[in-house]
N, C-alpha and C. Protein backbone atom coordinates (compact mmCIF):
# COMPACT_ATOMS: atom_id res chain seq x y z
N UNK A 1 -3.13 24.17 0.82
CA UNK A 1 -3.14 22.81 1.34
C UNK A 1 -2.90 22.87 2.85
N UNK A 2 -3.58 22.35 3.81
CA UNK A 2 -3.62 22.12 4.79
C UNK A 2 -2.74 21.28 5.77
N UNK A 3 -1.79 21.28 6.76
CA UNK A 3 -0.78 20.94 7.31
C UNK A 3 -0.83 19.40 7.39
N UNK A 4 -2.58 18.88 7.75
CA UNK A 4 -2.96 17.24 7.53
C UNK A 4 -2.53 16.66 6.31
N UNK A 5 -2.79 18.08 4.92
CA UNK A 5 -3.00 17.40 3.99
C UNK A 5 -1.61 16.77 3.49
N UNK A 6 -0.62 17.87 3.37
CA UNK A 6 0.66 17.88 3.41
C UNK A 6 1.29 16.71 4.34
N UNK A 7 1.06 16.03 5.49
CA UNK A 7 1.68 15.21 5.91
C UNK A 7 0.47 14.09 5.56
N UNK A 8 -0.11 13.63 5.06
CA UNK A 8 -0.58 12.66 4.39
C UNK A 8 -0.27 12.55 3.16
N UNK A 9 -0.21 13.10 2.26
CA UNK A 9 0.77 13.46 0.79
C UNK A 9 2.09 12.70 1.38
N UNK A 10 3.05 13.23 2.16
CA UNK A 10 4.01 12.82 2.21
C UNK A 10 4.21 11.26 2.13
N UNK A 11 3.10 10.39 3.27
CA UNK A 11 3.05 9.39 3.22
C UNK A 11 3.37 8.39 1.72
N UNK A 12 2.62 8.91 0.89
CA UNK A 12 2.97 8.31 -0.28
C UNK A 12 3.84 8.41 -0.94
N UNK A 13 4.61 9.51 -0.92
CA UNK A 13 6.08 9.84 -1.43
C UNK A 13 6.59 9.17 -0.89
N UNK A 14 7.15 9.41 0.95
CA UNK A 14 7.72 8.27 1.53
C UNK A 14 8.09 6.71 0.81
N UNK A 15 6.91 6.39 0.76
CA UNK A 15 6.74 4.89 0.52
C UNK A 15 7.09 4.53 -0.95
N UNK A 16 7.17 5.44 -1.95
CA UNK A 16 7.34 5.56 -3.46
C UNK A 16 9.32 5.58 -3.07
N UNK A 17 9.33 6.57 -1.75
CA UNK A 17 11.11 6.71 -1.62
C UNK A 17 11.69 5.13 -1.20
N UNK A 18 11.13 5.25 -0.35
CA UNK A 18 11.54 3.31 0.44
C UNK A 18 11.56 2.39 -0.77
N UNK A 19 10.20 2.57 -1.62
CA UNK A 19 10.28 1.40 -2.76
C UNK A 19 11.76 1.25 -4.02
N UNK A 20 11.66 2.85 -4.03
CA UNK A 20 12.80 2.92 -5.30
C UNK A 20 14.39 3.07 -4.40
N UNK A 21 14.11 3.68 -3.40
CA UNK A 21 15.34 3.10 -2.83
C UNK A 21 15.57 1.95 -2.46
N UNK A 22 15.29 0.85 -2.44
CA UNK A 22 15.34 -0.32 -1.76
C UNK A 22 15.87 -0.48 -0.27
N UNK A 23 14.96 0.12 0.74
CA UNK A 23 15.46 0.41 1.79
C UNK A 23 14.33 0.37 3.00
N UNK A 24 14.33 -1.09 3.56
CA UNK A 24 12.99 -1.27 4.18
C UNK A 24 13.24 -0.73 5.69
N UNK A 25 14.63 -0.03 5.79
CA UNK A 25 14.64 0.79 6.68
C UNK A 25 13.67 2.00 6.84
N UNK A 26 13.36 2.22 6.10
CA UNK A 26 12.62 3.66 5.78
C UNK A 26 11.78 3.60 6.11
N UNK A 27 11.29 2.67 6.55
CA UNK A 27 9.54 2.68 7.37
C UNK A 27 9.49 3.18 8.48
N UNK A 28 10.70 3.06 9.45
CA UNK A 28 10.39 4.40 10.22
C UNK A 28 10.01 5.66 10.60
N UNK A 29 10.54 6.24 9.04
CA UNK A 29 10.11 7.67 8.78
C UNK A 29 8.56 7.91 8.34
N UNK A 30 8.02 6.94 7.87
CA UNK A 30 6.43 7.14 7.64
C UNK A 30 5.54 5.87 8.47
N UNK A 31 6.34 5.08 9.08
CA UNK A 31 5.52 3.76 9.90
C UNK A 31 5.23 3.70 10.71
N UNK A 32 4.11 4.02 11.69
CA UNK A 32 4.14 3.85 12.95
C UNK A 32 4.20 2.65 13.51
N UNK A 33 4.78 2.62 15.15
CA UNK A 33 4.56 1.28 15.36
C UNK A 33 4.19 0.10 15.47
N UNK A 34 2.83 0.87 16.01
CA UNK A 34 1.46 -0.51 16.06
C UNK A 34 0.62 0.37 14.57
N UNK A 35 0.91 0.10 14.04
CA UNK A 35 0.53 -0.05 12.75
C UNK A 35 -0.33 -1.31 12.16
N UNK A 36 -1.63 -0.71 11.84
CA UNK A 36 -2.68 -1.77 11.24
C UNK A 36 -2.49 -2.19 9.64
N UNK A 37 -2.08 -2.87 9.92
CA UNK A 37 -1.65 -3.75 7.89
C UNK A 37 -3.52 -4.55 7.19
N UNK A 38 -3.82 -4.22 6.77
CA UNK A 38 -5.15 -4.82 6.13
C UNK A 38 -4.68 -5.57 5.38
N UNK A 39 -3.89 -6.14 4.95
CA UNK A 39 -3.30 -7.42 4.36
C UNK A 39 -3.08 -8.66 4.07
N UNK A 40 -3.86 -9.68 3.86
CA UNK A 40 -3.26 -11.06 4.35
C UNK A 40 -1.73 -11.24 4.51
N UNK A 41 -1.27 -10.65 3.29
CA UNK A 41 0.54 -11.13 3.37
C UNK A 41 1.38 -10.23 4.43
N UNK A 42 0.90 -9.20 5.36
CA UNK A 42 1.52 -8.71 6.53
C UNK A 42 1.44 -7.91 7.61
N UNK A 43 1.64 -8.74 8.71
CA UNK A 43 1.30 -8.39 9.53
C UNK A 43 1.74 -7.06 10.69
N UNK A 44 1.01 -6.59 11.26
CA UNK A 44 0.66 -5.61 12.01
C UNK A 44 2.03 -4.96 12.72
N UNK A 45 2.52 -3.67 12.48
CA UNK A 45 3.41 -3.63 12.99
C UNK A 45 4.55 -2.81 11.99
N UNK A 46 5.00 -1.81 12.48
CA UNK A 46 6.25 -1.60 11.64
C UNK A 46 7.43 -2.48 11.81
N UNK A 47 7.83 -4.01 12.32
CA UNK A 47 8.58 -4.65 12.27
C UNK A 47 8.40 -5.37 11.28
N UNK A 48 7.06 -5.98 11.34
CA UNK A 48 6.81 -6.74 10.32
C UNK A 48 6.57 -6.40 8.75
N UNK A 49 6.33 -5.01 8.39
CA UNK A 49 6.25 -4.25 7.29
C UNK A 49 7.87 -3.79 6.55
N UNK A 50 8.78 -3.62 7.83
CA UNK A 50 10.33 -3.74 7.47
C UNK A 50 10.70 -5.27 6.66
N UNK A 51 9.75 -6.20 7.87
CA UNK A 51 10.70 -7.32 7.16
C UNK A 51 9.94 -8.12 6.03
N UNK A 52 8.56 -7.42 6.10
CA UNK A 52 8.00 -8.27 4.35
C UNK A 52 8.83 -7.25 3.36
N UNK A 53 9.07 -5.98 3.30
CA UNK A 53 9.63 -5.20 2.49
C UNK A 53 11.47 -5.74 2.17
N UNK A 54 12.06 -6.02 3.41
CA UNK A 54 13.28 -7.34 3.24
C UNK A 54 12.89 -8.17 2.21
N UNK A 55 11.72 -9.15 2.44
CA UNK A 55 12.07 -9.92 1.59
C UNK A 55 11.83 -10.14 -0.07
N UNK A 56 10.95 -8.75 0.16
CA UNK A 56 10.25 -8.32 -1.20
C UNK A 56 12.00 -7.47 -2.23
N UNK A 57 12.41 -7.08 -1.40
CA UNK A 57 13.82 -6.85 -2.25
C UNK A 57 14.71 -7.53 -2.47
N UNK A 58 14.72 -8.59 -1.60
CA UNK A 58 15.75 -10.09 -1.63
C UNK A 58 15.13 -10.40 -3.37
N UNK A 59 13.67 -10.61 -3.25
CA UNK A 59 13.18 -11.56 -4.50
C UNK A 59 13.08 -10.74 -5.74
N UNK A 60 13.20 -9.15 -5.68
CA UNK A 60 12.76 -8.01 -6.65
C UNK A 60 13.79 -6.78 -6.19
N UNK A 61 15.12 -7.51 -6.39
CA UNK A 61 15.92 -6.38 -6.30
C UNK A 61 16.16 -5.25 -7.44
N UNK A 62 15.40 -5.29 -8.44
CA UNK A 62 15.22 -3.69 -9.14
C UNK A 62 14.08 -3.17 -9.35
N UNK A 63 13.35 -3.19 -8.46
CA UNK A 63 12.01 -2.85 -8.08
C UNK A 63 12.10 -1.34 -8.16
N UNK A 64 11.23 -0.81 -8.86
CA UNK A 64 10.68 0.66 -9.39
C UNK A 64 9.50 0.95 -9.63
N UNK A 65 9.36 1.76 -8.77
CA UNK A 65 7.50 2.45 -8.30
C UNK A 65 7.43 3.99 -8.83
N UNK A 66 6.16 3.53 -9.45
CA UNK A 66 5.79 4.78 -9.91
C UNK A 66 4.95 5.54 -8.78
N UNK A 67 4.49 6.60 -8.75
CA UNK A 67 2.77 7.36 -7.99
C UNK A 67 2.14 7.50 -8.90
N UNK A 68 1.44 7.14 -9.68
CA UNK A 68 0.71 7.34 -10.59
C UNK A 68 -0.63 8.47 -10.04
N UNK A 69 -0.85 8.60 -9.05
CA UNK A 69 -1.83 9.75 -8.59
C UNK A 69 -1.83 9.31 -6.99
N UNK A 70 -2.08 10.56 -5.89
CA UNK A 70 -2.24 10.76 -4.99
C UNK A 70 -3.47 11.58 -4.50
N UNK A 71 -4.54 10.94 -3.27
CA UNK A 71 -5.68 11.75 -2.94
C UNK A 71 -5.15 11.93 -1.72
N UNK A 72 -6.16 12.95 -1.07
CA UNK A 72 -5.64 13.07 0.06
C UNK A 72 -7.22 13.87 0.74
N UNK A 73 -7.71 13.20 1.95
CA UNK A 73 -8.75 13.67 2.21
C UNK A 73 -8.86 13.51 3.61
N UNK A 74 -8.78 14.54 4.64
CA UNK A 74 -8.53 14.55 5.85
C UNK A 74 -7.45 13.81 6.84
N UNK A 75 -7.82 12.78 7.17
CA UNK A 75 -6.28 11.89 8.11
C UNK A 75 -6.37 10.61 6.51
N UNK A 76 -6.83 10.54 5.97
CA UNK A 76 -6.54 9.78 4.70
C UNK A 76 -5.92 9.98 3.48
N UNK A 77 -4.90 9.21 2.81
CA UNK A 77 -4.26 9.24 1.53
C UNK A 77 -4.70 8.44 1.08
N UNK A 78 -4.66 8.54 -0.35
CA UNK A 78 -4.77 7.03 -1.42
C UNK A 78 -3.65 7.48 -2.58
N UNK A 79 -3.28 6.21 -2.62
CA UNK A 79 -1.92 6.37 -3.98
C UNK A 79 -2.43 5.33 -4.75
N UNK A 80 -1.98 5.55 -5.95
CA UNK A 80 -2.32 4.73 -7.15
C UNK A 80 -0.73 4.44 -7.85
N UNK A 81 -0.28 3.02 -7.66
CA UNK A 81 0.97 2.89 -7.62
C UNK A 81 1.17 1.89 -8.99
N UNK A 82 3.01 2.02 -9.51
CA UNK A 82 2.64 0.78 -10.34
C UNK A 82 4.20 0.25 -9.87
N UNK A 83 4.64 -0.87 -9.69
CA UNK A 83 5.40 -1.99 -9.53
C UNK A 83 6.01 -2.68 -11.22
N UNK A 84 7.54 -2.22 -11.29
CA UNK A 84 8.11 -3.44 -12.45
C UNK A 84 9.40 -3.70 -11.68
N UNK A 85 9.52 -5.14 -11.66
CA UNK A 85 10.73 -5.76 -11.31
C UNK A 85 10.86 -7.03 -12.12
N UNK A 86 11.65 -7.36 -11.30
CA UNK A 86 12.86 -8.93 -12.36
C UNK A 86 12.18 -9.93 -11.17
N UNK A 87 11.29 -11.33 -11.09
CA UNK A 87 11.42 -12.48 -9.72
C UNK A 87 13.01 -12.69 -9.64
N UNK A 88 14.03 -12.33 -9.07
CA UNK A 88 15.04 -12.81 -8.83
C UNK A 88 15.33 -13.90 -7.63
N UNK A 89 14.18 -13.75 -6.75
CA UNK A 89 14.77 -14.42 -5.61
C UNK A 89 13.62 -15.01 -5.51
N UNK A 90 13.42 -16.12 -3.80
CA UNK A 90 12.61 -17.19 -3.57
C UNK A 90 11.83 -15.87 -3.52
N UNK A 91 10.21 -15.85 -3.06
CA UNK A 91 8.86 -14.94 -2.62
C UNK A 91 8.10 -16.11 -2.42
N UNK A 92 7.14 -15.58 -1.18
CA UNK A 92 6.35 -16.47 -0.43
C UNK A 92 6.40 -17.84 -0.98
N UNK A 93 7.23 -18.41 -0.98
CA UNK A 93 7.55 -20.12 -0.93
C UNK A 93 7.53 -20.14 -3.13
N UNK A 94 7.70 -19.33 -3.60
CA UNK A 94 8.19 -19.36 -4.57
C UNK A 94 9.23 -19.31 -4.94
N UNK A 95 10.07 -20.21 -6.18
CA UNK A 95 11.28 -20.07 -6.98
C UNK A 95 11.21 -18.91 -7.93
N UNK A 96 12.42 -18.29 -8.02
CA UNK A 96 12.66 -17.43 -9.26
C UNK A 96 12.96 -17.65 -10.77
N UNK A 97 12.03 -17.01 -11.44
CA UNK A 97 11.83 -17.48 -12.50
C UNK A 97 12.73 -16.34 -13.53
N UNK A 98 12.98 -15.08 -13.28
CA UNK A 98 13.84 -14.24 -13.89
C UNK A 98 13.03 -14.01 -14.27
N UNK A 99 11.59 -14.01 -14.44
CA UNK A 99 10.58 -13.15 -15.06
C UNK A 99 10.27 -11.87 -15.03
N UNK A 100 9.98 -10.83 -16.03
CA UNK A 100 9.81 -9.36 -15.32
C UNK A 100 8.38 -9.68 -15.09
N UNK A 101 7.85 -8.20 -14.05
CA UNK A 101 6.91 -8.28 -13.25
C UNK A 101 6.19 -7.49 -13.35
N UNK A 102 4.69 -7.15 -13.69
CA UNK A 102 4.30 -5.72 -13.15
C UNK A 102 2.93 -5.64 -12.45
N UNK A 103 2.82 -4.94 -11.40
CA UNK A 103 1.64 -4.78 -10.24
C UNK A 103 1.07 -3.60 -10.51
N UNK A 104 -0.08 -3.55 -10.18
CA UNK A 104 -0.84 -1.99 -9.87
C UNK A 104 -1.06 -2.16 -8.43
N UNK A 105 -0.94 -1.22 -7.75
CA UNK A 105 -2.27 -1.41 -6.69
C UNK A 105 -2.65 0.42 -6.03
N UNK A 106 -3.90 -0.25 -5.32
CA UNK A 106 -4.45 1.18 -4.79
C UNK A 106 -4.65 0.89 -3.72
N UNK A 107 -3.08 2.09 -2.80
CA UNK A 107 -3.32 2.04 -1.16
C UNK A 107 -4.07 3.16 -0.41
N UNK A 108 -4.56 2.78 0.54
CA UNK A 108 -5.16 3.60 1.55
C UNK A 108 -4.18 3.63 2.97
N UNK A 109 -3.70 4.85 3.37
CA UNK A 109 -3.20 5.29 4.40
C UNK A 109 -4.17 6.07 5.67
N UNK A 110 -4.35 5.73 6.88
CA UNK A 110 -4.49 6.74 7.52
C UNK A 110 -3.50 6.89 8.49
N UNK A 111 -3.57 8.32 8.38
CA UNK A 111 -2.50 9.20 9.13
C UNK A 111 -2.43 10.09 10.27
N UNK A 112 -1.79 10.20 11.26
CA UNK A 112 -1.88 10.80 12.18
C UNK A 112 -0.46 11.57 13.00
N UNK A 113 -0.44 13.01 12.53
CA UNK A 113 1.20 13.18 13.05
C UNK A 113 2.11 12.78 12.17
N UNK A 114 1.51 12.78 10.71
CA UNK A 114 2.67 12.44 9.84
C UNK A 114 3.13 11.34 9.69
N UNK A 115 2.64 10.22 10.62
CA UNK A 115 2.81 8.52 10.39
C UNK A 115 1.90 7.52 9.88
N UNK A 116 1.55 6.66 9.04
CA UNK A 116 0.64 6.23 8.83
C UNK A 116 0.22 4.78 9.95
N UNK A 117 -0.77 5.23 10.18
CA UNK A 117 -1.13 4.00 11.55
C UNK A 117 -1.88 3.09 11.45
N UNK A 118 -2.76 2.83 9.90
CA UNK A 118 -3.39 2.02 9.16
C UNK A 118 -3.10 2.45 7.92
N UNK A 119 -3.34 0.62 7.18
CA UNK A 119 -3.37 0.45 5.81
C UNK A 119 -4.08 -0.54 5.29
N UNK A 120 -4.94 -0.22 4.26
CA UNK A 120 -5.96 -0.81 3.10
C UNK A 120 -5.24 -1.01 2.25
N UNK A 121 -5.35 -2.33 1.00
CA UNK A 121 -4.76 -1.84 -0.43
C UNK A 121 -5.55 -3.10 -0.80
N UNK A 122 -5.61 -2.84 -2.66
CA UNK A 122 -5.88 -3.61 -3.44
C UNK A 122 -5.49 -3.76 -4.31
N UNK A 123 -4.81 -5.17 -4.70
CA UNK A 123 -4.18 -5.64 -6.44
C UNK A 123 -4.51 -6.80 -6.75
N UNK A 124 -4.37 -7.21 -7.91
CA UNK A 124 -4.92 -8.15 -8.30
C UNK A 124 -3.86 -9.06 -8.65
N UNK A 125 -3.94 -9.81 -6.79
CA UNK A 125 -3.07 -10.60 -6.92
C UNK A 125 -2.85 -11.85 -7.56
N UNK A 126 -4.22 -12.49 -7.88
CA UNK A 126 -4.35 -13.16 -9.40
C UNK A 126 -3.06 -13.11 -10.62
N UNK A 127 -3.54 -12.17 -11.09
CA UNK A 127 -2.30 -11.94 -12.41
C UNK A 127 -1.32 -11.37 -11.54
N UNK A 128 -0.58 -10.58 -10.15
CA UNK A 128 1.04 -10.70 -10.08
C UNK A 128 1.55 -12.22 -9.42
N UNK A 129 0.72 -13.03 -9.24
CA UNK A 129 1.53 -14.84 -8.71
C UNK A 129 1.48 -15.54 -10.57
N UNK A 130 0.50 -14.76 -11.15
CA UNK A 130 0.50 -15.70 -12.45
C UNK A 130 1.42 -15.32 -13.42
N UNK A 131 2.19 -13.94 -13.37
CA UNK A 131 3.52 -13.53 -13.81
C UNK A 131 4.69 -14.03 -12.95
N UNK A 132 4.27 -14.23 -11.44
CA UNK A 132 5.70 -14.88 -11.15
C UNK A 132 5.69 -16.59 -11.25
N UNK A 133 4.76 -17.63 -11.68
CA UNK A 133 4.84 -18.31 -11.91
C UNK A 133 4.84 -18.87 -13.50
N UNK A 134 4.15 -17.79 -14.38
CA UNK A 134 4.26 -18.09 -15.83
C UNK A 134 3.13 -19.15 -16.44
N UNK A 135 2.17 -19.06 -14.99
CA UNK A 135 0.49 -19.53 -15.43
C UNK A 135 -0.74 -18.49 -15.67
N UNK A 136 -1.16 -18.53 -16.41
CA UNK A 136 -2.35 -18.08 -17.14
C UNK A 136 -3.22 -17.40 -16.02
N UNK A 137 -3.04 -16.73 -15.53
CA UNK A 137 -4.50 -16.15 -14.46
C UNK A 137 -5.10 -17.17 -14.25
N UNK A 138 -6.03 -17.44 -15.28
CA UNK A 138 -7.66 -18.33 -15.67
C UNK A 138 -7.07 -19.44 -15.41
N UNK A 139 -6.45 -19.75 -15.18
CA UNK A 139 -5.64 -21.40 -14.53
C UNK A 139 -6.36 -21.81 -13.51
């Protein structure tokens, strides 16, 4: 494995560590600064990736991530992740419902120097707002 490949690998561990630790400090160690978020829900920046990850533990404080698989192909990673938590707290202008939770998604990292300086992802955020609200997807 190749020294790129190995610090793109890491990236996803990283972020699997930050998740199960609950510690949106940790984006330092894999976040670069001006960091590109492909996201609607956040914006650009390892400040702003600290503090959506704040509030994502305020609302899902026993949040546990799996890696379900890792690629890794030149300055690029992809992780295949899975998400179960409790809604405990408000999330994007939502009440907590004490509902458990569960997400998939598939991120794209690119990396440079061991930091990731862009990010892609996709989930289907459909069914995780229709588990934290307790409506039907097809609603």
């Amino acid at each position: 494995m190749s020294t790129t490949q190995r610090s793109a690998e890491t990236v996803a561990h990283a972020f699997v560590s930050l998740m199960n630790g609950h510690d949106p400090d940790a984006v330092d160690g894999f976040i670069a600064e001006d960091y590109v978020n492909h996201n609607a829900h956040v914006d650009h920046g390892r400040e702003a990736n600290r503090a959506f990850w704040a509030q994502w533990f305020a609302a899902f404080p026993d949040t546990e991530v799996s890696l379900d698989d890792v690629l890794v192909d030149g300055d690029r990673v992809a992780g295949r992740f899975t998400y179960r938590a409790t809604f405990q707290g408000p999330f994007m202008g939502l009440e907590p419902t004490g509902r458990p939770v569960v997400m998939h998604s598939i991120d794209i990292w690119r990396v440079v120097d061991g930091m990731a300086v862009e990010h892609w992802d996709q989930l289907d955020e459909q069914a995780f707002f229709a588990q934290l609200t307790g409506k039907d997807a097809s609603q």
